[in-house]
N, C-alpha and C. Protein backbone atom coordinates (compact mmCIF):
# COMPACT_ATOMS: atom_id res chain seq x y z
N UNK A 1 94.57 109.77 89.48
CA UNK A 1 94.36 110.15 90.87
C UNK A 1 94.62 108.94 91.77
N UNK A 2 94.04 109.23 92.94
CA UNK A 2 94.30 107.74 93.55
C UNK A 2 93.68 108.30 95.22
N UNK A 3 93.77 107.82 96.29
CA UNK A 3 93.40 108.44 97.71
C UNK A 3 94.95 109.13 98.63
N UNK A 4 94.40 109.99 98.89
CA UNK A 4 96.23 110.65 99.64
C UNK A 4 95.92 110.63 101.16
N UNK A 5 96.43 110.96 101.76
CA UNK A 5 96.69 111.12 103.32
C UNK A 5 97.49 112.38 103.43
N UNK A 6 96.67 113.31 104.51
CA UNK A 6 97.85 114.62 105.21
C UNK A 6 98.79 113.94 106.33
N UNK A 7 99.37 115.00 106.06
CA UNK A 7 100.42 114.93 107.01
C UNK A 7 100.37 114.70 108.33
N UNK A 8 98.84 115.59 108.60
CA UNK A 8 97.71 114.96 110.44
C UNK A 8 97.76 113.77 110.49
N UNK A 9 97.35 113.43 109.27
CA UNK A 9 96.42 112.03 109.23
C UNK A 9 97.59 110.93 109.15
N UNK A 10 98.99 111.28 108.83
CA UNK A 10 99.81 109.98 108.34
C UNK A 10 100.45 110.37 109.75
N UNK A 11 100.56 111.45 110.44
CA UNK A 11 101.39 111.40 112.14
C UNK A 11 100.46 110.43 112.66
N UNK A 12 99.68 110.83 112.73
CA UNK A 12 98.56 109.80 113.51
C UNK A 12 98.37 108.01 112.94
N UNK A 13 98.33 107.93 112.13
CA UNK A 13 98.61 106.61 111.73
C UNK A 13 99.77 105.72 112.18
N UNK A 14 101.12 106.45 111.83
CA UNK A 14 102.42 106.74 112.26
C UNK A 14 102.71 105.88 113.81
N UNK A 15 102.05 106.90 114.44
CA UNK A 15 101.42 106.54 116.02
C UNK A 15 101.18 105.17 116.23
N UNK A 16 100.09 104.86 115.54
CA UNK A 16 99.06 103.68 115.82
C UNK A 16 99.66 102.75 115.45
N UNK A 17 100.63 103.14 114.07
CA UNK A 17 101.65 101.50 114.19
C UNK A 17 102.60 101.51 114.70
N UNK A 18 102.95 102.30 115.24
CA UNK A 18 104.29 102.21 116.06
C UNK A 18 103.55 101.56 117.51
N UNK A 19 102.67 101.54 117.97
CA UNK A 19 102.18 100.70 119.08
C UNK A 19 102.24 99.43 118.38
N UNK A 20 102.15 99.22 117.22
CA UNK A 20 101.45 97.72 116.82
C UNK A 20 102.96 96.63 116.80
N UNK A 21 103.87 97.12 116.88
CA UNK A 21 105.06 96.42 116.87
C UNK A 21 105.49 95.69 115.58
N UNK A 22 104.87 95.88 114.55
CA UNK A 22 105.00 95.48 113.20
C UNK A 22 105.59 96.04 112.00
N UNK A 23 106.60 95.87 112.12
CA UNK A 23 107.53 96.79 111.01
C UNK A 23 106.67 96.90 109.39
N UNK A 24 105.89 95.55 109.35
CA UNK A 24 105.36 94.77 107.83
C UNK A 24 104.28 95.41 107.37
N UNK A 25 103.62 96.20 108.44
CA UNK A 25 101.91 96.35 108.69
C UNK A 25 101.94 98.16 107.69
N UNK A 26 100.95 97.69 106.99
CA UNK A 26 100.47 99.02 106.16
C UNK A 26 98.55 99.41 106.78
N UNK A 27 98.46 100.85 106.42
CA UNK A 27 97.12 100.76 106.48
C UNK A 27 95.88 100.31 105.30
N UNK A 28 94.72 100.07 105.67
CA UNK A 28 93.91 99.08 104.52
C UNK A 28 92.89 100.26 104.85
N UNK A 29 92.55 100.50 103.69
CA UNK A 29 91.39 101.84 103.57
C UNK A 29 90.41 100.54 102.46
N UNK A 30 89.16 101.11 102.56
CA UNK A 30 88.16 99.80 102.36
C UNK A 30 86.98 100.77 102.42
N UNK A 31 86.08 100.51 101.47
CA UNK A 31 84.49 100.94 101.30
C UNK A 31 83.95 98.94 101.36
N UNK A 32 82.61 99.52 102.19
CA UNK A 32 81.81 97.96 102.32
C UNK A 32 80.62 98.39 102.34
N UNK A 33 79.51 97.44 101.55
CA UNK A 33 78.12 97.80 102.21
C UNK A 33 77.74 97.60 103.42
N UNK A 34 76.84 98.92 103.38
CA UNK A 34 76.38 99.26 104.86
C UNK A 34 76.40 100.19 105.65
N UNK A 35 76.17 100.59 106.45
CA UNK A 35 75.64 101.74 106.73
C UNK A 35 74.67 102.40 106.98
N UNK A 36 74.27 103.89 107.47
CA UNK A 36 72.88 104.31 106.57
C UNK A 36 72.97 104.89 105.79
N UNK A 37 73.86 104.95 104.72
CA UNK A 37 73.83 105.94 103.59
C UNK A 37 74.07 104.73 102.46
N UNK A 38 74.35 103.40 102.49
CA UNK A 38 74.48 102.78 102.09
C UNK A 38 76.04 102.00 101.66
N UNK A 39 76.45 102.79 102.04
CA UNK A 39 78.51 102.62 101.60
C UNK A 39 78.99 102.76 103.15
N UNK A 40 80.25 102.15 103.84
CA UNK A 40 80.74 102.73 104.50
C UNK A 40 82.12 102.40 104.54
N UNK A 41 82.75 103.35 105.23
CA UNK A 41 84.44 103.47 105.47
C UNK A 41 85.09 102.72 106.20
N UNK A 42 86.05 101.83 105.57
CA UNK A 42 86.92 101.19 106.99
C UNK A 42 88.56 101.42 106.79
N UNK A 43 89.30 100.58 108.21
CA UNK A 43 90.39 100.93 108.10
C UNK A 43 90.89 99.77 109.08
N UNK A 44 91.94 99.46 108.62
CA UNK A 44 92.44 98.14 109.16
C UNK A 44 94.20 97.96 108.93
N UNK A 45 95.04 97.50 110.00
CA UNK A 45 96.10 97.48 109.81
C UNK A 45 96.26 96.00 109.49
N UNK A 46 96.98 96.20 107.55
CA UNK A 46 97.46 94.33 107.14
C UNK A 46 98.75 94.53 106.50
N UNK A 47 99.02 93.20 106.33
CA UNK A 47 100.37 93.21 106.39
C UNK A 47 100.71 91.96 105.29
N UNK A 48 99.53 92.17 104.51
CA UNK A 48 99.15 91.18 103.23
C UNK A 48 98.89 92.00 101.80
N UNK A 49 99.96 92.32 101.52
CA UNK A 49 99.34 92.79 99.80
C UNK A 49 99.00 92.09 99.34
N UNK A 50 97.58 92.10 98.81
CA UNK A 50 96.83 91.13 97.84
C UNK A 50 96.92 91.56 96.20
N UNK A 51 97.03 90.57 95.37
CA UNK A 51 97.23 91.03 94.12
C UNK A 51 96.17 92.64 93.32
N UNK A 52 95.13 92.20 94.30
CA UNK A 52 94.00 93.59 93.23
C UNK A 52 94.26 94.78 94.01
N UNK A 53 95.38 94.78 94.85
CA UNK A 53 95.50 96.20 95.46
C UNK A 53 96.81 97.02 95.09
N UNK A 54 96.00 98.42 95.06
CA UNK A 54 96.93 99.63 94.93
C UNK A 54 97.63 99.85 96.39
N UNK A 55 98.55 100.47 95.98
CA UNK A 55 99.68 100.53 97.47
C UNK A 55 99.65 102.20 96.92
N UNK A 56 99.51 102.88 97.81
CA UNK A 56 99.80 104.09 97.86
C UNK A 56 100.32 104.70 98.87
N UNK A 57 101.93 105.05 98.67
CA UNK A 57 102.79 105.88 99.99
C UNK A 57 102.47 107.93 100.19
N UNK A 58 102.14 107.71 101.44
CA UNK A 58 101.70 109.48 101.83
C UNK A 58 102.79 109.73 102.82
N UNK A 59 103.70 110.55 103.00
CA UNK A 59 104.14 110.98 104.24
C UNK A 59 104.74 109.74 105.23
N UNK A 60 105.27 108.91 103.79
CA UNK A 60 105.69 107.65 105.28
C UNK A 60 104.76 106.22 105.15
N UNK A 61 103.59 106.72 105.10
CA UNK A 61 102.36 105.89 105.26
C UNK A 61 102.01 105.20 104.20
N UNK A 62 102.46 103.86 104.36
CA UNK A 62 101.66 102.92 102.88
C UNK A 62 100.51 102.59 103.47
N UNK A 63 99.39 103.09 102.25
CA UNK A 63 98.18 102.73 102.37
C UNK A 63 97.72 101.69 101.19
N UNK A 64 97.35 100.71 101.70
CA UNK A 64 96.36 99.18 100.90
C UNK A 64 94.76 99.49 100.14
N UNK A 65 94.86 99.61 99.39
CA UNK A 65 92.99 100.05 98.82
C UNK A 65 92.96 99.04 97.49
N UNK A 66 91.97 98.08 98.00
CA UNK A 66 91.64 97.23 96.63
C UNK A 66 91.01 98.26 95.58
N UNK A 67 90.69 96.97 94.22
CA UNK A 67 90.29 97.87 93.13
C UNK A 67 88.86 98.40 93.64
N UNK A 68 87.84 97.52 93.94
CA UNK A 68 86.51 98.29 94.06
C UNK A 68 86.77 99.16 94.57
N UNK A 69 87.06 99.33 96.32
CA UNK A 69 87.22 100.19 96.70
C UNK A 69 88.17 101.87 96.19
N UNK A 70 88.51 101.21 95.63
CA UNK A 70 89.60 102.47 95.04
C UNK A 70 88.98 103.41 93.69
N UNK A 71 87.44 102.43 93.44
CA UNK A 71 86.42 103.00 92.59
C UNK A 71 85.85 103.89 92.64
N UNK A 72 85.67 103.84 94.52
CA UNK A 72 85.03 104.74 95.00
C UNK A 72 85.56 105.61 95.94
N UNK A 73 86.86 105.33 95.99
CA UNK A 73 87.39 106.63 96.62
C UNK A 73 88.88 107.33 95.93
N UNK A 74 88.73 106.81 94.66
CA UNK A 74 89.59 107.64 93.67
C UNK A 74 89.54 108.74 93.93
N UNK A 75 90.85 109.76 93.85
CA UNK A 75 90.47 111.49 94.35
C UNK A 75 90.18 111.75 95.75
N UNK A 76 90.11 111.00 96.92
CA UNK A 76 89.72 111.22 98.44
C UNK A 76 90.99 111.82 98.98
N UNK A 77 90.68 112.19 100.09
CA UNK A 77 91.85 112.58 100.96
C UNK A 77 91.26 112.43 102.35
N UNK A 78 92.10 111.95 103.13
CA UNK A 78 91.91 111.15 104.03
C UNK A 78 92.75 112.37 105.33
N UNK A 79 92.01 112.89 105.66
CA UNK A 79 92.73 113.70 107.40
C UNK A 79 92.40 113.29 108.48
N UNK A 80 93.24 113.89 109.62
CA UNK A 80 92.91 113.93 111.09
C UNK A 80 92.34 114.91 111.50
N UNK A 81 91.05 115.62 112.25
CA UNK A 81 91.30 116.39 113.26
C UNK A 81 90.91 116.38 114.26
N UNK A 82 91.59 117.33 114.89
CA UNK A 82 91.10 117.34 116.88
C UNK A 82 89.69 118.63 117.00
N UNK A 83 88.76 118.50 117.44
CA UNK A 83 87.64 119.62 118.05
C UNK A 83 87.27 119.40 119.20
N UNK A 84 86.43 120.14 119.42
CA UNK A 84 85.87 119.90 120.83
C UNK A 84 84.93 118.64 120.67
N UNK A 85 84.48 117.99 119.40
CA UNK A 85 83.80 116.55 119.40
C UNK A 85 84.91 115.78 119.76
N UNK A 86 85.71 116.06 119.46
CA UNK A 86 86.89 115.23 119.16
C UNK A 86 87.78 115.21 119.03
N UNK A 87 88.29 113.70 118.38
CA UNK A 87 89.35 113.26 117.58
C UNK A 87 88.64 112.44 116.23
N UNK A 88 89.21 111.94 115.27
CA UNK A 88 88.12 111.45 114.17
C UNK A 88 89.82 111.75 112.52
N UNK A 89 89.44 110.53 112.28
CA UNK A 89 90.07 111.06 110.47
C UNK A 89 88.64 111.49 109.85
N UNK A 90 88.95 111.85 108.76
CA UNK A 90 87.54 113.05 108.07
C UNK A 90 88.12 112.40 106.44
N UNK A 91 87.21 112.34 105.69
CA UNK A 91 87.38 111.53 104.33
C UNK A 91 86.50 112.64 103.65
N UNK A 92 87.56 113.48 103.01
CA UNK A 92 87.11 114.09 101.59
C UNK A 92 87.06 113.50 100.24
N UNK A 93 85.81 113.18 100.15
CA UNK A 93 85.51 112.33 98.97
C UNK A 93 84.52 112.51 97.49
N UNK A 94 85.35 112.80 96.83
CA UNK A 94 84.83 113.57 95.65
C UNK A 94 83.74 112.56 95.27
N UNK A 95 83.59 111.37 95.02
CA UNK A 95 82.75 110.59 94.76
C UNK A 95 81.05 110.07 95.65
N UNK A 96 81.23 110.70 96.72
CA UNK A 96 79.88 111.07 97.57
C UNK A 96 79.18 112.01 97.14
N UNK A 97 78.15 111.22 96.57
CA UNK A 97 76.89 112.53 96.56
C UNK A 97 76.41 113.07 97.72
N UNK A 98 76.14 112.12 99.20
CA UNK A 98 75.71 112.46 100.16
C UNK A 98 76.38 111.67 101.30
N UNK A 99 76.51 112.14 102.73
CA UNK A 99 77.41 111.47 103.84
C UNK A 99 75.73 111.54 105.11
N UNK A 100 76.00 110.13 105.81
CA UNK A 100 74.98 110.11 107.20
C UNK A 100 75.76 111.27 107.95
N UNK A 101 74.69 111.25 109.14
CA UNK A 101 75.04 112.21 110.19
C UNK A 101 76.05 111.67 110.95
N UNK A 102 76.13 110.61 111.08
CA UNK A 102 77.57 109.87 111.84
C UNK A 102 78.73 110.02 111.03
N UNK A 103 78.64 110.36 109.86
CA UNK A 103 79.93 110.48 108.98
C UNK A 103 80.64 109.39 108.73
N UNK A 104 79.90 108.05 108.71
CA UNK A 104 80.82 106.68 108.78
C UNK A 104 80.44 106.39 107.49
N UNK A 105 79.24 106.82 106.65
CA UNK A 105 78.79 105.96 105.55
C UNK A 105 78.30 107.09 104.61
N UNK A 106 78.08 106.78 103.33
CA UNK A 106 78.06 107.46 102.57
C UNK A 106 77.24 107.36 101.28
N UNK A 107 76.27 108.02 100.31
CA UNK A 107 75.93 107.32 99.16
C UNK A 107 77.00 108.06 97.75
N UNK A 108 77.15 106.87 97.13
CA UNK A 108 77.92 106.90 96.08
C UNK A 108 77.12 108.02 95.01
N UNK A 109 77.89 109.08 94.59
CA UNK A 109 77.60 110.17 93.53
C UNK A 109 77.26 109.14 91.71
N UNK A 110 76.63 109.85 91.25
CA UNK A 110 76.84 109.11 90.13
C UNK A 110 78.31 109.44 89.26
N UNK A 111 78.53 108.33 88.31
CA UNK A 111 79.50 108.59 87.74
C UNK A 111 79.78 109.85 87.06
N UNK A 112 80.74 110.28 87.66
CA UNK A 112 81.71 111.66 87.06
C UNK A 112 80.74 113.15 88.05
N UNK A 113 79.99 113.10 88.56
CA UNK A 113 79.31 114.08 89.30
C UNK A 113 79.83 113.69 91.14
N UNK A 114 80.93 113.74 91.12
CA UNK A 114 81.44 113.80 92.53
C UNK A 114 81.30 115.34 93.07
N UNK A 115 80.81 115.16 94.57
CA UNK A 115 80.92 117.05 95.03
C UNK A 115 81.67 116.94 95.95
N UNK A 116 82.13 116.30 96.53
CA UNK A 116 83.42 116.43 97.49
C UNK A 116 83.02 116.16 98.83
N UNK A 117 81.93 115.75 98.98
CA UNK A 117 81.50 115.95 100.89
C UNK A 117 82.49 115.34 101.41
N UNK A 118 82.51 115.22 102.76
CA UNK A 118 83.43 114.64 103.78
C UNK A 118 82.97 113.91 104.99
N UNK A 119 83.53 113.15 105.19
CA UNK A 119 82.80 112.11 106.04
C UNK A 119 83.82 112.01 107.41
N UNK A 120 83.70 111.86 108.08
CA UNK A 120 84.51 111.31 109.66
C UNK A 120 84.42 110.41 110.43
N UNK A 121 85.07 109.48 110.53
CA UNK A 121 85.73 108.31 111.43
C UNK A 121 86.33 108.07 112.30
């Protein structure tokens, strides 16, 4: 498995580097402690492959996810959507047992008992 991106989610990315003026620049998907659920989601445009990272291309979109992180979001899928809250990417993540009410953080499922919640950013 590995983390994917839709097609929402890689237009929209798409977007955001095409403002950035950086032909080099990939996105960096990242779990860190912290939060209130104890885990949380980040995202960062680099333009540094580091040796412990997976490169994974979606729709265009190379995405950067070191090994830890990629521990814990093996199997995710990563969207966009628009509601009346919003705008927000949304992280379907088989490896969350449980997501905060802000949807930024998350607690880690135990091993092999992932239920899929989804989180938003």
């Amino acid at each position: 498995m590995s983390v994917t991106l839709t097609e929402a989610a890689a237009e929209k990315v798409q977007g955001l580097l095409a403002q950035e003026d950086n032909k080099d620049l990939s996105l960096r998907v990242f779990v860190s402690g912290g939060g209130c659920s104890g885990f949380e989601y980040g995202f960062t445009f680099d333009d540094d492959v580091k040796d412990n990272d997976t490169v994974v291309e979606n729709h265009g979109v190379k995405l950067l996810v070191d090994q830890m992180s990629l521990d814990m979001l093996d199997g995710a899928e990563i969207d966009y959507k628009t509601s009346l809250q919003g705008e927000s990417f949304v992280i379907k993540n088989p490896n969350a047992a449980s997501t905060c009410g802000c949807g930024k953080s998350f607690t880690p499922a135990e091993e092999g008992s992932g239920c899929g919640h989804a989180s938003s950013y």
